[in-house]
N, C-alpha and C. Protein backbone atom coordinates (compact mmCIF):
# COMPACT_ATOMS: atom_id res chain seq x y z
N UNK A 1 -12.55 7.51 15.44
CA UNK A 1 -11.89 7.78 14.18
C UNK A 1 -11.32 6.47 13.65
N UNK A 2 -11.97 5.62 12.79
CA UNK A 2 -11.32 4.35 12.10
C UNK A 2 -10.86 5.37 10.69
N UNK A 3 -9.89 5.02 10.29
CA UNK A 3 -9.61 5.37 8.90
C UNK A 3 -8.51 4.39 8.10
N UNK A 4 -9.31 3.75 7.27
CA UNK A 4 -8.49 2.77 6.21
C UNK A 4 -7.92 3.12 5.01
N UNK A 5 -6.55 2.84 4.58
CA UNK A 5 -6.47 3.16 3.20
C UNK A 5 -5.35 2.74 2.73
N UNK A 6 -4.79 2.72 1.68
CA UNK A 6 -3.71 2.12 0.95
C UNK A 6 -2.76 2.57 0.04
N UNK A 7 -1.83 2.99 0.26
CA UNK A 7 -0.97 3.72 -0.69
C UNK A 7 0.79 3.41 -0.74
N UNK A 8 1.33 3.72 -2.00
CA UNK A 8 2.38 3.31 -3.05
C UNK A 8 3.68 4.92 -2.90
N UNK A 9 4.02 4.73 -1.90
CA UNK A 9 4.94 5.94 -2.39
C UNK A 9 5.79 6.15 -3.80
N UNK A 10 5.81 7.01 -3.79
CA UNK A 10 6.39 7.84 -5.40
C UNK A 10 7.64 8.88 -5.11
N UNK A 11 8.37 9.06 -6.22
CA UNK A 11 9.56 9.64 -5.88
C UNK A 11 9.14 11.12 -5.43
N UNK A 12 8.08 11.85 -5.47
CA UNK A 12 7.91 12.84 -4.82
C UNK A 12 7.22 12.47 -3.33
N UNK A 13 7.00 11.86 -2.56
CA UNK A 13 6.37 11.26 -1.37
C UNK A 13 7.38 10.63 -0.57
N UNK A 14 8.17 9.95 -1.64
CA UNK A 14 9.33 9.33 -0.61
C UNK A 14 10.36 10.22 -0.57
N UNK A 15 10.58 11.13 -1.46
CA UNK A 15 11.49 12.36 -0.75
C UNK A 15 10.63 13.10 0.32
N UNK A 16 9.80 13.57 -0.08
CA UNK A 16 9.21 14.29 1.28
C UNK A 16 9.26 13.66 2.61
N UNK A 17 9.21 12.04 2.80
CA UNK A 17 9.10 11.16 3.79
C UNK A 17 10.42 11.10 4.79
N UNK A 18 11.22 11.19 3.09
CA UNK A 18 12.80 11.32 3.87
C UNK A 18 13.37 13.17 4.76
N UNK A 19 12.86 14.18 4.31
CA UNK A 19 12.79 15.00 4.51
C UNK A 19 12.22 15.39 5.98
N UNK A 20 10.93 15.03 6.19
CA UNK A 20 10.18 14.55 7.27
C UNK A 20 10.97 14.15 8.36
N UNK A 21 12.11 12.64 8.15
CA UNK A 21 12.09 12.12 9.04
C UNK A 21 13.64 13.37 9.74
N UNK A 22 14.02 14.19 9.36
CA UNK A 22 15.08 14.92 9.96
C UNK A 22 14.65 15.99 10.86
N UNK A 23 15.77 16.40 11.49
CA UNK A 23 14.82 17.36 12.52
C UNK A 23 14.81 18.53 11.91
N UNK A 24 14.64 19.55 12.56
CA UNK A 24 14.64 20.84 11.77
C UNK A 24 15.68 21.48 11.64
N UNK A 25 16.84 21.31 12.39
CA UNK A 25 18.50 22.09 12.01
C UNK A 25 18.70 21.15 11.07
N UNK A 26 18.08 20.08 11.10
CA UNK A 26 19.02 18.99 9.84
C UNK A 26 18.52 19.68 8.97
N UNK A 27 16.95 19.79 8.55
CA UNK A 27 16.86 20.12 7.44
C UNK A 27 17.32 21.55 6.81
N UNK A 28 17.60 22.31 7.81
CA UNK A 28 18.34 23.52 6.94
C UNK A 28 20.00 23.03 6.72
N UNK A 29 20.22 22.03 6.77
CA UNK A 29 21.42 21.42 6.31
C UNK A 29 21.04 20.68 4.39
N UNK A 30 20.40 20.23 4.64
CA UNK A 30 19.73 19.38 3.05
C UNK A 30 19.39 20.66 2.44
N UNK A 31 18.81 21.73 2.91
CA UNK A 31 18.79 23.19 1.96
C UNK A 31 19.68 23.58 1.39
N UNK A 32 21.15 23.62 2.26
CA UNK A 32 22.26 24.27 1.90
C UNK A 32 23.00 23.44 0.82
N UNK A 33 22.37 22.41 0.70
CA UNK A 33 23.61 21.71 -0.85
C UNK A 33 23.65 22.25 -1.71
N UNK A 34 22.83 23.14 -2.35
CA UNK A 34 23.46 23.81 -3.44
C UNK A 34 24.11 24.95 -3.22
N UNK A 35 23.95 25.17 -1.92
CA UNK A 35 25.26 26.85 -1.38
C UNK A 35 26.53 25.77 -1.19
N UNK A 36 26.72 24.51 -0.58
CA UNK A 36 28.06 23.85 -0.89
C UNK A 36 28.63 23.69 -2.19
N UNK A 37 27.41 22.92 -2.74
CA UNK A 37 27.63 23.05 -4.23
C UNK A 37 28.69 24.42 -4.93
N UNK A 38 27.85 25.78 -4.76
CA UNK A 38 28.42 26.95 -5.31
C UNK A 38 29.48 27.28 -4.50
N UNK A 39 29.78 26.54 -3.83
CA UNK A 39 31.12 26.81 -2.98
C UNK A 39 32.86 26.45 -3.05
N UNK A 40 31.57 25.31 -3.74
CA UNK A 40 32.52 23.84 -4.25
C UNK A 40 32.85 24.50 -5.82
N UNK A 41 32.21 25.40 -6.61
CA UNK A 41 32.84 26.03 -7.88
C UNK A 41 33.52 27.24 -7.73
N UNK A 42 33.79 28.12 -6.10
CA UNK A 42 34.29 29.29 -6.51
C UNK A 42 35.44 29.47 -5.38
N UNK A 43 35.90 27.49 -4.80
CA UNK A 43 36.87 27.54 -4.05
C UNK A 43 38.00 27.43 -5.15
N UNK A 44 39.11 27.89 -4.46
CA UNK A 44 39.98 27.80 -5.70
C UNK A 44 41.00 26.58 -5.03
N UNK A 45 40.83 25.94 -4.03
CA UNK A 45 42.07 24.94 -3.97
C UNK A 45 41.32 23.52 -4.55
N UNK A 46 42.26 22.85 -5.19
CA UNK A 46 41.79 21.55 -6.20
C UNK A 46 41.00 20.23 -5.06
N UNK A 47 41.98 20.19 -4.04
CA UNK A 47 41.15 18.93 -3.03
C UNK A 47 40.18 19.46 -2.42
N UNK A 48 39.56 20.57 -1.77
CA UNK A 48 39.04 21.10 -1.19
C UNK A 48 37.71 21.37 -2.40
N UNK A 49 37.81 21.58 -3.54
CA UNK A 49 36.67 21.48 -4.21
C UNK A 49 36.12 19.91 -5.00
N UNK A 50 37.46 19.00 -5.12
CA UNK A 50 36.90 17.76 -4.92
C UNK A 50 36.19 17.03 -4.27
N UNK A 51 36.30 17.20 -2.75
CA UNK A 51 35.64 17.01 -1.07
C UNK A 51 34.55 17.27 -1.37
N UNK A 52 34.27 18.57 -1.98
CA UNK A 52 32.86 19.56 -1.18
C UNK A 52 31.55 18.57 -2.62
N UNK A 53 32.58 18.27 -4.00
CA UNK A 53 31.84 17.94 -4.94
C UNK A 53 31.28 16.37 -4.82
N UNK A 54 32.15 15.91 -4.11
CA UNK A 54 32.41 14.54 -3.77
C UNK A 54 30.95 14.29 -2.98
N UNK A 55 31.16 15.21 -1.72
CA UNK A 55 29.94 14.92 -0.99
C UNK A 55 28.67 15.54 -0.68
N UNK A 56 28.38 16.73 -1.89
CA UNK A 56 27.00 16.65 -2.42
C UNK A 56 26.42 15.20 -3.04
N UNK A 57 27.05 14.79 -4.07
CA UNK A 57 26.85 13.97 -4.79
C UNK A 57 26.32 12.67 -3.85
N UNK A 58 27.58 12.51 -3.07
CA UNK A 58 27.41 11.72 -2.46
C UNK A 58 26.01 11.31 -1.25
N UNK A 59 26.08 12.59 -1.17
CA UNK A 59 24.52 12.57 -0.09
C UNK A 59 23.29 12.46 -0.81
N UNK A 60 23.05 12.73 -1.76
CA UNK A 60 22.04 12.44 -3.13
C UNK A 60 22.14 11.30 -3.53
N UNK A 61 22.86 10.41 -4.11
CA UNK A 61 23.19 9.56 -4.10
C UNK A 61 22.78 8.26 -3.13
N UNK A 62 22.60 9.10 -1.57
CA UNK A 62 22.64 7.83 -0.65
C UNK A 62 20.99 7.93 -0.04
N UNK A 63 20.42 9.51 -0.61
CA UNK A 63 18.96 9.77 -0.28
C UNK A 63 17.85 9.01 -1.47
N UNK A 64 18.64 9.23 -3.16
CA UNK A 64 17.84 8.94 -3.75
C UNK A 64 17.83 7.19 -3.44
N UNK A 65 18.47 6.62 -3.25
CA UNK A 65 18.95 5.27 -2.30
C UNK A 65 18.17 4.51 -1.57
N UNK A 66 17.77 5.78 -0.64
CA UNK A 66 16.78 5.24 0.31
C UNK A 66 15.48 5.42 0.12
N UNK A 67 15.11 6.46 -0.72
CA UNK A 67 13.70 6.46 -1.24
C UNK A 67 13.34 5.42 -2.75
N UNK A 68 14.19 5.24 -3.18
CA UNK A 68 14.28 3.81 -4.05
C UNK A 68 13.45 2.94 -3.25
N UNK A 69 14.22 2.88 -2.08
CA UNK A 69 13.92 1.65 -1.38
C UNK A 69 12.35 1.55 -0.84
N UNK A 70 11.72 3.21 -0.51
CA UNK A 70 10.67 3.45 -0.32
C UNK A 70 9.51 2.82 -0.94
N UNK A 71 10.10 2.88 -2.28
CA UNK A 71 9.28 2.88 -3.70
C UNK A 71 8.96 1.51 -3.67
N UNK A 72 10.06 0.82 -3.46
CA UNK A 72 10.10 -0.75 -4.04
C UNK A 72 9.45 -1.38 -2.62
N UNK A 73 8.63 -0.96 -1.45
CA UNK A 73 8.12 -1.64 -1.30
C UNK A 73 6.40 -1.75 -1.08
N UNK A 74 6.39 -1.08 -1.88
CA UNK A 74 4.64 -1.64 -3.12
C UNK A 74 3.72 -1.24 -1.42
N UNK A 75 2.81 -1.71 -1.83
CA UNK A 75 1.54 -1.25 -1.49
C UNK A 75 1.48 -1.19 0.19
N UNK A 76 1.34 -0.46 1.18
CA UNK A 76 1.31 -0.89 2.11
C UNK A 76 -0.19 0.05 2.58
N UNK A 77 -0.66 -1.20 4.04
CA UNK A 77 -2.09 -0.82 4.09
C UNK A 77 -1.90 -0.15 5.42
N UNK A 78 -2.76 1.22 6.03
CA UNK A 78 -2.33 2.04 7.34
C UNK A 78 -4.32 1.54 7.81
N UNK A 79 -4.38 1.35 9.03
CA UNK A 79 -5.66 1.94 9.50
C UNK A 79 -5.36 2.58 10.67
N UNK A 80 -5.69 3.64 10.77
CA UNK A 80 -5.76 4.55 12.09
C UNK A 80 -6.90 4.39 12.49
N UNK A 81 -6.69 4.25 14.20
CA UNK A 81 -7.82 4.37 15.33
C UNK A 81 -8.09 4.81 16.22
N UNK A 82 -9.04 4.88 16.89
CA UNK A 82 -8.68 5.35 18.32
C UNK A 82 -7.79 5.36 19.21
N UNK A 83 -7.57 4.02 19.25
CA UNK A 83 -6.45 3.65 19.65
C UNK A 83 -4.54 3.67 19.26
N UNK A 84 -4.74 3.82 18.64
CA UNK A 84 -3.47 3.44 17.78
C UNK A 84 -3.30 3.30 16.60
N UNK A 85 -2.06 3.18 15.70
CA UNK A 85 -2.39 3.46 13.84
C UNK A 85 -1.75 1.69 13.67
N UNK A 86 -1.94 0.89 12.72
CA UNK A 86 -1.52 -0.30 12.52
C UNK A 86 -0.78 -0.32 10.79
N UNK A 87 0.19 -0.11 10.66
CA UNK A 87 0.56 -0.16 9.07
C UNK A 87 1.45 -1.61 8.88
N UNK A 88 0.85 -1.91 7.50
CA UNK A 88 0.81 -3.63 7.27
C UNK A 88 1.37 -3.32 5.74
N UNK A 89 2.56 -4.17 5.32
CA UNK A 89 2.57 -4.50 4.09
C UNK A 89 2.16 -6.06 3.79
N UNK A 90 1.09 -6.15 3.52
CA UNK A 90 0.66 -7.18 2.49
C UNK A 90 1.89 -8.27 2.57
N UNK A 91 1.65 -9.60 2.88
CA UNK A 91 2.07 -10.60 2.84
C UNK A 91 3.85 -10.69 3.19
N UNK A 92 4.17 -9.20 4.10
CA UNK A 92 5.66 -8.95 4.69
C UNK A 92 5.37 -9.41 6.24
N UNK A 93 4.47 -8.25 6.08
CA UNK A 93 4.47 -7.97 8.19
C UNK A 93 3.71 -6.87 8.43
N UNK A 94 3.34 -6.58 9.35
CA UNK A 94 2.53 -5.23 10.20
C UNK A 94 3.40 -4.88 11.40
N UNK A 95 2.94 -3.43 11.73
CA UNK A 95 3.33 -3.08 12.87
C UNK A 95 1.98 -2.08 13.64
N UNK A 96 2.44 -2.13 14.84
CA UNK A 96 1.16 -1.54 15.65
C UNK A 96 1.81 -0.24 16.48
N UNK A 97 1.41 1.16 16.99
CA UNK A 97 1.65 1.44 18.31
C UNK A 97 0.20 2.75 18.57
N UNK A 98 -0.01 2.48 19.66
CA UNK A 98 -0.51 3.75 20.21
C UNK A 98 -0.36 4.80 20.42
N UNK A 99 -1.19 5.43 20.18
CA UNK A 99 -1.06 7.50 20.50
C UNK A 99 -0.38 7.73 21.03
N UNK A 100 -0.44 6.79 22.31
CA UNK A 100 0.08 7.45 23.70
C UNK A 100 1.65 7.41 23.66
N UNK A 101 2.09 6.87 22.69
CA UNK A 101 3.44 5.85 22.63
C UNK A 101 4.06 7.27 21.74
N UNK A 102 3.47 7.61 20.59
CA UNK A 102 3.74 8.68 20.06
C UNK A 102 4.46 10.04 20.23
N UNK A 103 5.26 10.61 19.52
CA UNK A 103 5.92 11.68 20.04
C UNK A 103 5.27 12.85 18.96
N UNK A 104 4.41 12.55 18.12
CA UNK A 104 3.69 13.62 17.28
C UNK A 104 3.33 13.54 16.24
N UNK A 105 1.87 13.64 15.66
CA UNK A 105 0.99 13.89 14.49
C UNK A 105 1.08 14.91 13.87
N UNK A 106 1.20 15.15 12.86
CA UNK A 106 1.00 16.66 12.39
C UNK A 106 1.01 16.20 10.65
N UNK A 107 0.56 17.66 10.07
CA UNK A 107 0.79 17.14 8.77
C UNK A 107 1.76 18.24 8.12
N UNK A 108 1.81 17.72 7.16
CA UNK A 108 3.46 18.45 6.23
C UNK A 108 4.16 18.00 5.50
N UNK A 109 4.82 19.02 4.31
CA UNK A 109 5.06 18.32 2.99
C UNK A 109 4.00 17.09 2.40
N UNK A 110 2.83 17.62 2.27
CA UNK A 110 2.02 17.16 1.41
C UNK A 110 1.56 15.19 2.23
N UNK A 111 2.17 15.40 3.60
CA UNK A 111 2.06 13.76 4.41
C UNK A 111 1.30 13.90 5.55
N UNK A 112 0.78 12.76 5.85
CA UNK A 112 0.73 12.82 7.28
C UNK A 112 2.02 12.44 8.19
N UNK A 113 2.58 13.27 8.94
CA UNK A 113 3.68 12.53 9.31
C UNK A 113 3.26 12.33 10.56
N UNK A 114 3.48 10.58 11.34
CA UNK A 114 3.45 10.14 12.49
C UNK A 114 4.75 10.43 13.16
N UNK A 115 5.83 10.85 14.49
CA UNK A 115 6.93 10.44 14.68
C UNK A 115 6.83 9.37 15.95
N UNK A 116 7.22 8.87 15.43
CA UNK A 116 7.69 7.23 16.09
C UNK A 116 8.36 7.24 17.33
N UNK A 117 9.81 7.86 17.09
CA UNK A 117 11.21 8.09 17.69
C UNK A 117 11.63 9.01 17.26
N UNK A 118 12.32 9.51 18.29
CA UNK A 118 13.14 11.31 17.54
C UNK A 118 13.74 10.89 15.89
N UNK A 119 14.27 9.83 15.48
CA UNK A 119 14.62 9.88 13.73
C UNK A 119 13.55 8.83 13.42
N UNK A 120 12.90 8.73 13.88
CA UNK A 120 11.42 7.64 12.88
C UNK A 120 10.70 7.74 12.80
N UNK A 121 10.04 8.06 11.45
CA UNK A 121 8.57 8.80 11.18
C UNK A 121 7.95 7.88 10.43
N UNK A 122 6.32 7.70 10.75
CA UNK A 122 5.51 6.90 9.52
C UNK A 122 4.85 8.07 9.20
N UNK A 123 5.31 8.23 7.52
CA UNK A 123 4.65 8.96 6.57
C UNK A 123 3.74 8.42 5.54
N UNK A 124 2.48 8.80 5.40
CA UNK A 124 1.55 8.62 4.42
C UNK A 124 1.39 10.10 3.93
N UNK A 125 0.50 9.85 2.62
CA UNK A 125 0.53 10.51 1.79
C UNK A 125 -0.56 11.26 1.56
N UNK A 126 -0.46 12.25 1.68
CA UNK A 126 -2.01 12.64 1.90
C UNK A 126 -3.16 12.38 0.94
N UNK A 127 -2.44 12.36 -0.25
CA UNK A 127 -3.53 12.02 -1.58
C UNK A 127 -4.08 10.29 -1.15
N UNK A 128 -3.24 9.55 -0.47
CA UNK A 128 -4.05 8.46 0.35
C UNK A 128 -5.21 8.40 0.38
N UNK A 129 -5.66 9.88 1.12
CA UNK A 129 -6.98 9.90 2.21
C UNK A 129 -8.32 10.93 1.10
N UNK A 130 -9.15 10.48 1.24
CA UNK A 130 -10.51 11.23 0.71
C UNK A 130 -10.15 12.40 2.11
N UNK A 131 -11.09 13.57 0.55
CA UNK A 131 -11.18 14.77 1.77
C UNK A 131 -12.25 14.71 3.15
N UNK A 132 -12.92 14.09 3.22
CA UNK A 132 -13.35 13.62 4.55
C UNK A 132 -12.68 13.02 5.58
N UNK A 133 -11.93 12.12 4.56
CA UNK A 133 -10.97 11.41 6.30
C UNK A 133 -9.53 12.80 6.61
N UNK A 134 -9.23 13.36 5.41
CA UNK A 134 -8.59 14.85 5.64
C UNK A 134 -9.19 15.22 7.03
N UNK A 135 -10.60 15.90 6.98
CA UNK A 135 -11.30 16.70 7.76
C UNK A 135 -11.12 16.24 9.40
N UNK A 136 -11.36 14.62 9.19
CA UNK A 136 -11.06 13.86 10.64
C UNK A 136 -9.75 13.51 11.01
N UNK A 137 -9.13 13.84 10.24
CA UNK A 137 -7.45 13.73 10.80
C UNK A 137 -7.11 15.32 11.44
N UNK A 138 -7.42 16.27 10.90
CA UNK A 138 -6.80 17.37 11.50
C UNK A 138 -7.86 17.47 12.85
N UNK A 139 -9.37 16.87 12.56
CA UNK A 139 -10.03 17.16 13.68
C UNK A 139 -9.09 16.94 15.04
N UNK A 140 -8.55 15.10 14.90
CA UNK A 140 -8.09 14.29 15.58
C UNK A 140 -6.74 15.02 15.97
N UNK A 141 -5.82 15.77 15.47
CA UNK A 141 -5.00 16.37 15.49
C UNK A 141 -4.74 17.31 16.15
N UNK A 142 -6.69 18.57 16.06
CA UNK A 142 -6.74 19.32 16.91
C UNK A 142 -6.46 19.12 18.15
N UNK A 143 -7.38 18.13 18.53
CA UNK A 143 -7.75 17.17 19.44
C UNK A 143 -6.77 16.86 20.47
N UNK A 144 -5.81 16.08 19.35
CA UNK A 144 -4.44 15.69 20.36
C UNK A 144 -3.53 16.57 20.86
N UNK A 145 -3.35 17.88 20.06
CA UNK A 145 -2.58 18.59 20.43
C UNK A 145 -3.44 19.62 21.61
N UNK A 146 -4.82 19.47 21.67
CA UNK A 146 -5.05 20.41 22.22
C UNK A 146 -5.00 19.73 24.12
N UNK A 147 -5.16 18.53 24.24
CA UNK A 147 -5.06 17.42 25.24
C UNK A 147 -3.43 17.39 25.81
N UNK A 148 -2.87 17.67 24.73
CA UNK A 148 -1.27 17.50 25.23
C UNK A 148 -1.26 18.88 25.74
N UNK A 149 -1.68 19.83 25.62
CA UNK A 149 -0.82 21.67 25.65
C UNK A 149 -1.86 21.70 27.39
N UNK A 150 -3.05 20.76 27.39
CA UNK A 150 -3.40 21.00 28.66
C UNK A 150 -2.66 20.20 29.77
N UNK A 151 -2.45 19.10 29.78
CA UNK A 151 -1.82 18.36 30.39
C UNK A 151 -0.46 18.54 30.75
N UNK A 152 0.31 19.49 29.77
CA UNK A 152 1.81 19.45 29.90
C UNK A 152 1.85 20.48 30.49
């Protein structure tokens, strides 16, 4: 499985990316901001609905932040292999690791998400990939997961 390609996250990709990289109790935490939100309009003490307004905002604020940051850094190139996936931004730096190194492939919210480390995910995008290299990623996917469920 070689697969090359190149892609620009966008404010819908780099939220999903950020989304991605939380675990799954977190993310039913990022669900609930607008039940804080409505919480934050039908508390009736004045500091206590300042707090709650304070730090919706504030967590939006520090997400749209970091996917800014997503955005602004332009083109970066992934090739996945047999061996291992290699993602390179153009005239910054690259990084390398192997499968084996990996804690999980899968795809979701519209990405491929790699996880790295329990909070570090490399996300690409699926519109990245032609529907053929689609076909060989979930193959590869089958694959891995079906190798891990025997072994473990």
């Amino acid at each position: 499985m070689l697969i090359s390609t190149t892609y620009t996250y966008t404010w819908r990709t780099g939220a999903a990316a950020m989304f991605a990289a939380y675990r799954k109790w977190g993310r039913g935490g990022l669900v609930a901001l607008p039940a804080v939100a409505l919480l934050a309009v039908f508390t009736q003490e004045g500091l206590m609905r300042v707090w709650l307004f304070f730090f919706v905002f504030a967590l939006l604020f520090l997400h749209a932040r970091q996917v800014r940051a997503l955005i602004k850094q332009g083109a970066i190139d992934i090739v996945l292999d047999d061996e291992g996936f290699t993602r390179e931004r153009p005239g910054v730096g690259s990084t390398s690791m192997r499968w084996s190194a990996t804690l999980g492939v899968r795809r979701e919210f519209g990405l491929l998400v790699i996880r790295t480390t329990p909070r570090c995910v490399t996300a690409v995008p699926e519109s990245a990939f032609t529907a053929e290299q689609l076909a060989r990623l979930d193959e590869f996917i089958r694959e891995r997961d079906a190798a891990t469920a025997s072994t473990g």
